[in-house]
N, C-alpha and C. Protein backbone atom coordinates (compact mmCIF):
# COMPACT_ATOMS: atom_id res chain seq x y z
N UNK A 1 81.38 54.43 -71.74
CA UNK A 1 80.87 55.72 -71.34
C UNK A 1 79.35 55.61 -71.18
N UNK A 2 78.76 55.96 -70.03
CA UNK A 2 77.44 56.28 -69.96
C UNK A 2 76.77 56.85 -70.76
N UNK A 3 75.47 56.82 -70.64
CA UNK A 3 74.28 57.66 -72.08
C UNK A 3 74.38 59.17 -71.16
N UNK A 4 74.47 59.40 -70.09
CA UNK A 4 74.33 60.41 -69.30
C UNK A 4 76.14 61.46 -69.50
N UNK A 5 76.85 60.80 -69.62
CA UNK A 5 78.07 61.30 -69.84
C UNK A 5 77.96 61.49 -71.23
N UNK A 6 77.43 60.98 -72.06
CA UNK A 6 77.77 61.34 -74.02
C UNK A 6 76.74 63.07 -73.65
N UNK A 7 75.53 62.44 -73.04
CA UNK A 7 74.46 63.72 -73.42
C UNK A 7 75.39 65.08 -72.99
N UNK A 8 76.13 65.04 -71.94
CA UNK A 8 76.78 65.99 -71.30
C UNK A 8 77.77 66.71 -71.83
N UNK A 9 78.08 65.87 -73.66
CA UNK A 9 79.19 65.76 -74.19
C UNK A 9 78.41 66.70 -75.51
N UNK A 10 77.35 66.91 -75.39
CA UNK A 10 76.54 67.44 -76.51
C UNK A 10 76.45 68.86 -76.95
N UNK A 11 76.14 69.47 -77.87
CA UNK A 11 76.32 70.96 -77.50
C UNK A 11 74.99 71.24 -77.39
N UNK A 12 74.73 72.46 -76.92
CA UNK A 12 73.39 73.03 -75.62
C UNK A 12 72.83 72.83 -77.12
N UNK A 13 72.30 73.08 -78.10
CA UNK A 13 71.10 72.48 -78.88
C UNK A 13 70.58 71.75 -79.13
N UNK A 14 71.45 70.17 -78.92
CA UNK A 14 71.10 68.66 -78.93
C UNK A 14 70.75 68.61 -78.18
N UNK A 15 71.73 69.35 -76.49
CA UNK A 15 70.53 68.75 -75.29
C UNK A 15 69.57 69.18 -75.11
N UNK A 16 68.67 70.00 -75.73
CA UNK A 16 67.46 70.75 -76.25
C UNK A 16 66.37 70.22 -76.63
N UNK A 17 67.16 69.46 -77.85
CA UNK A 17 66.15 68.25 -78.77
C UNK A 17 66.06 67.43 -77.63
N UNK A 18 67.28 67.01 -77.24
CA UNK A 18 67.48 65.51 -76.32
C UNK A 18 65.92 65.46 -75.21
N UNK A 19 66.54 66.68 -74.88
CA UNK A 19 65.07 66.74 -73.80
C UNK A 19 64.34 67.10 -73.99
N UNK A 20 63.94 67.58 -75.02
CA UNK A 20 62.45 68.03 -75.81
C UNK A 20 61.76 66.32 -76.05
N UNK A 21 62.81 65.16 -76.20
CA UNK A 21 62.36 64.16 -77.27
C UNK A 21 62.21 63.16 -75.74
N UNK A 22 62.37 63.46 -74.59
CA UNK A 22 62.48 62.13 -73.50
C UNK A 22 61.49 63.06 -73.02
N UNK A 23 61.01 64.35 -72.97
CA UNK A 23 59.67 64.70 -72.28
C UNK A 23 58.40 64.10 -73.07
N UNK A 24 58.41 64.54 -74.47
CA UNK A 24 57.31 63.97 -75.34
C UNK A 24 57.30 62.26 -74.90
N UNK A 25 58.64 61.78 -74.84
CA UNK A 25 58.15 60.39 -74.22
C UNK A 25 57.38 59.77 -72.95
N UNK A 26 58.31 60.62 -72.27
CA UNK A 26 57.83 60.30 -70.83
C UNK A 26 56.37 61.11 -70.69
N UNK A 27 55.96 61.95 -71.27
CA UNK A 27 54.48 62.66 -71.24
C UNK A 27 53.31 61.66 -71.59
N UNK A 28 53.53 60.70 -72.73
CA UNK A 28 52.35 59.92 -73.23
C UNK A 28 51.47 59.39 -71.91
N UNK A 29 50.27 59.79 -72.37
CA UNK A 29 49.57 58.69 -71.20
C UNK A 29 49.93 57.44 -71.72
N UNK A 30 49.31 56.50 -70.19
CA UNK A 30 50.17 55.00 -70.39
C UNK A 30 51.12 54.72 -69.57
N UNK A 31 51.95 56.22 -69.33
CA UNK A 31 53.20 55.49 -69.04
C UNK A 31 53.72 56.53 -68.09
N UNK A 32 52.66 56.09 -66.24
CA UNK A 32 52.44 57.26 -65.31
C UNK A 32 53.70 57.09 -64.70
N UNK A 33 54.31 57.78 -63.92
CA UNK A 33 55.19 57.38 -63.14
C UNK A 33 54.80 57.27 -61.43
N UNK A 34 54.85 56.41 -60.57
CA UNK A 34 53.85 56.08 -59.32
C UNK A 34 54.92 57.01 -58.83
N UNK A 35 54.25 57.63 -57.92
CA UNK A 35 54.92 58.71 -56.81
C UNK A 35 55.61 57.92 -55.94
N UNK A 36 56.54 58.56 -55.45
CA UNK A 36 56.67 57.58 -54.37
C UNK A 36 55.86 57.58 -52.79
N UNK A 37 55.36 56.69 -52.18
CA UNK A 37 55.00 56.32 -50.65
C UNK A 37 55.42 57.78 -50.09
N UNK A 38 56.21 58.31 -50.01
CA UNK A 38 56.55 59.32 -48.71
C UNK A 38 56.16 60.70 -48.93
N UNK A 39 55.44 61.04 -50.60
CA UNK A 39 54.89 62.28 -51.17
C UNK A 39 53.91 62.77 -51.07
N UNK A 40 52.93 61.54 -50.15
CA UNK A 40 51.47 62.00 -49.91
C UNK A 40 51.88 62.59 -48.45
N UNK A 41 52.36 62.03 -47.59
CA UNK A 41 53.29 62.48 -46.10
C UNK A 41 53.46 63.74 -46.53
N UNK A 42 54.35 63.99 -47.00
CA UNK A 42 55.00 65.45 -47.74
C UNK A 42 54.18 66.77 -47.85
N UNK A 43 53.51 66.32 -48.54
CA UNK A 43 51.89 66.94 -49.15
C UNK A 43 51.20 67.77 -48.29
N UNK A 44 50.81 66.43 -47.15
CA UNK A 44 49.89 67.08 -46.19
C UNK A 44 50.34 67.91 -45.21
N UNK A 45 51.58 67.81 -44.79
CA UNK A 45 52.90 68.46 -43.84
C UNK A 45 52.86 69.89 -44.39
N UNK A 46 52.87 70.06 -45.75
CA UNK A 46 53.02 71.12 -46.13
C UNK A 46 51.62 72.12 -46.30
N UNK A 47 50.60 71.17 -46.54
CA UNK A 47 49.68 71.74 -46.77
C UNK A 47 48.44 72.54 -44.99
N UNK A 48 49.12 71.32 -43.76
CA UNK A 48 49.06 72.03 -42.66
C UNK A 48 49.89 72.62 -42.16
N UNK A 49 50.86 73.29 -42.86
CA UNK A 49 51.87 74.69 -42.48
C UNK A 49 50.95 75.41 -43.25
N UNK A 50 50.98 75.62 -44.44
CA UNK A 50 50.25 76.44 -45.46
C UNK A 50 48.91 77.00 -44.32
N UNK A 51 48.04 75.93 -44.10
CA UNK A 51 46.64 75.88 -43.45
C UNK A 51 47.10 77.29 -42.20
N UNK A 52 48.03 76.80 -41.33
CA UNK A 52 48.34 77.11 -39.89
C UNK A 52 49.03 78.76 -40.18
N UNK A 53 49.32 78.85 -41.67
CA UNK A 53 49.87 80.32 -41.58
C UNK A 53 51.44 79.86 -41.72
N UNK A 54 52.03 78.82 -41.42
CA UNK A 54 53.19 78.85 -40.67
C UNK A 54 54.38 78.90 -42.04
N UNK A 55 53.66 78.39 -43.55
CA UNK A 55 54.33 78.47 -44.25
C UNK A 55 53.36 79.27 -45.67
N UNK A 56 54.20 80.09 -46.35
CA UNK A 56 53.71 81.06 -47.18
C UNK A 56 53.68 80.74 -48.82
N UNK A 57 52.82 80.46 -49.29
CA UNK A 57 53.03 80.18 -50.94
C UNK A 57 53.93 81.26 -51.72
N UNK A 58 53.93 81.02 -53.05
CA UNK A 58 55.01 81.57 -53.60
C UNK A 58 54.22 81.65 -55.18
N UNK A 59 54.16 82.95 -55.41
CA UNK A 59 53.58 82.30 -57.18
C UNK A 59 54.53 81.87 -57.88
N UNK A 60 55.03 81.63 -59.11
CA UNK A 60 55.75 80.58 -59.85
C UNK A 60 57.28 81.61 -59.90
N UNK A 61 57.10 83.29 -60.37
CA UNK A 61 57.70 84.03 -60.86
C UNK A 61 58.85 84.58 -59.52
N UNK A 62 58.06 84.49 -58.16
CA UNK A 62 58.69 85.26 -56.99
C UNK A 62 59.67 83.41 -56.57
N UNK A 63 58.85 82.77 -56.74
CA UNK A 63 59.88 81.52 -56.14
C UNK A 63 61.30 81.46 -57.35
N UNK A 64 60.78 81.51 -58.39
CA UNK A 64 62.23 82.01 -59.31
C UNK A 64 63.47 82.69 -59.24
N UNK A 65 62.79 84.06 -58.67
CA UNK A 65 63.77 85.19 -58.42
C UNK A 65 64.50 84.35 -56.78
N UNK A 66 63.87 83.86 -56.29
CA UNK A 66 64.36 83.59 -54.43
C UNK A 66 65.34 82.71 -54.61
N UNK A 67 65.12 81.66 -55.96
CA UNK A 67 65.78 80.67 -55.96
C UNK A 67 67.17 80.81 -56.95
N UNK A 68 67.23 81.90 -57.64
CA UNK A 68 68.43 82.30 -58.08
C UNK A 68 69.29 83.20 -57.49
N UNK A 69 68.81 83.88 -56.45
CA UNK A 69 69.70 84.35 -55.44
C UNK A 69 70.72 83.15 -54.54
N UNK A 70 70.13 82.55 -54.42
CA UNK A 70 70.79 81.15 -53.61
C UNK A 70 72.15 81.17 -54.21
């Protein structure tokens, strides 16, 4: 059985800790994760829609609500 299939096997408070304890890991400086090549592309695409009008920001709370309607 996979580590990904046990976690799944957990009840919602372990996977809590679980991922409380692989963020504190993965957070330390030291240990960056490289973006990938195609995110700076991404970036700027978005950021000349943004520029051009053509695409509209979202504060954190309204992209929430949009994205649970889905």
């Amino acid at each position: 059985m996979s580590v990904q299939e046990l976690a799944m096997q957990l009840p919602r408070v372990e996977k809590l800790r679980l991922m409380e304890a692989l963020w504190d890991d993965l957070s330390h400086e030291g240990q960056e994760v490289e973006s990938p090549s195609w995110h700076e592309a991404v970036l700027k695409e978005t950021e000349q829609r943004v520029a051009s009008g053509e695409e509209v920001p979202l504060d954190w709370d309204a992209a929430k609500r949009r994205l649970r309607r889905l």
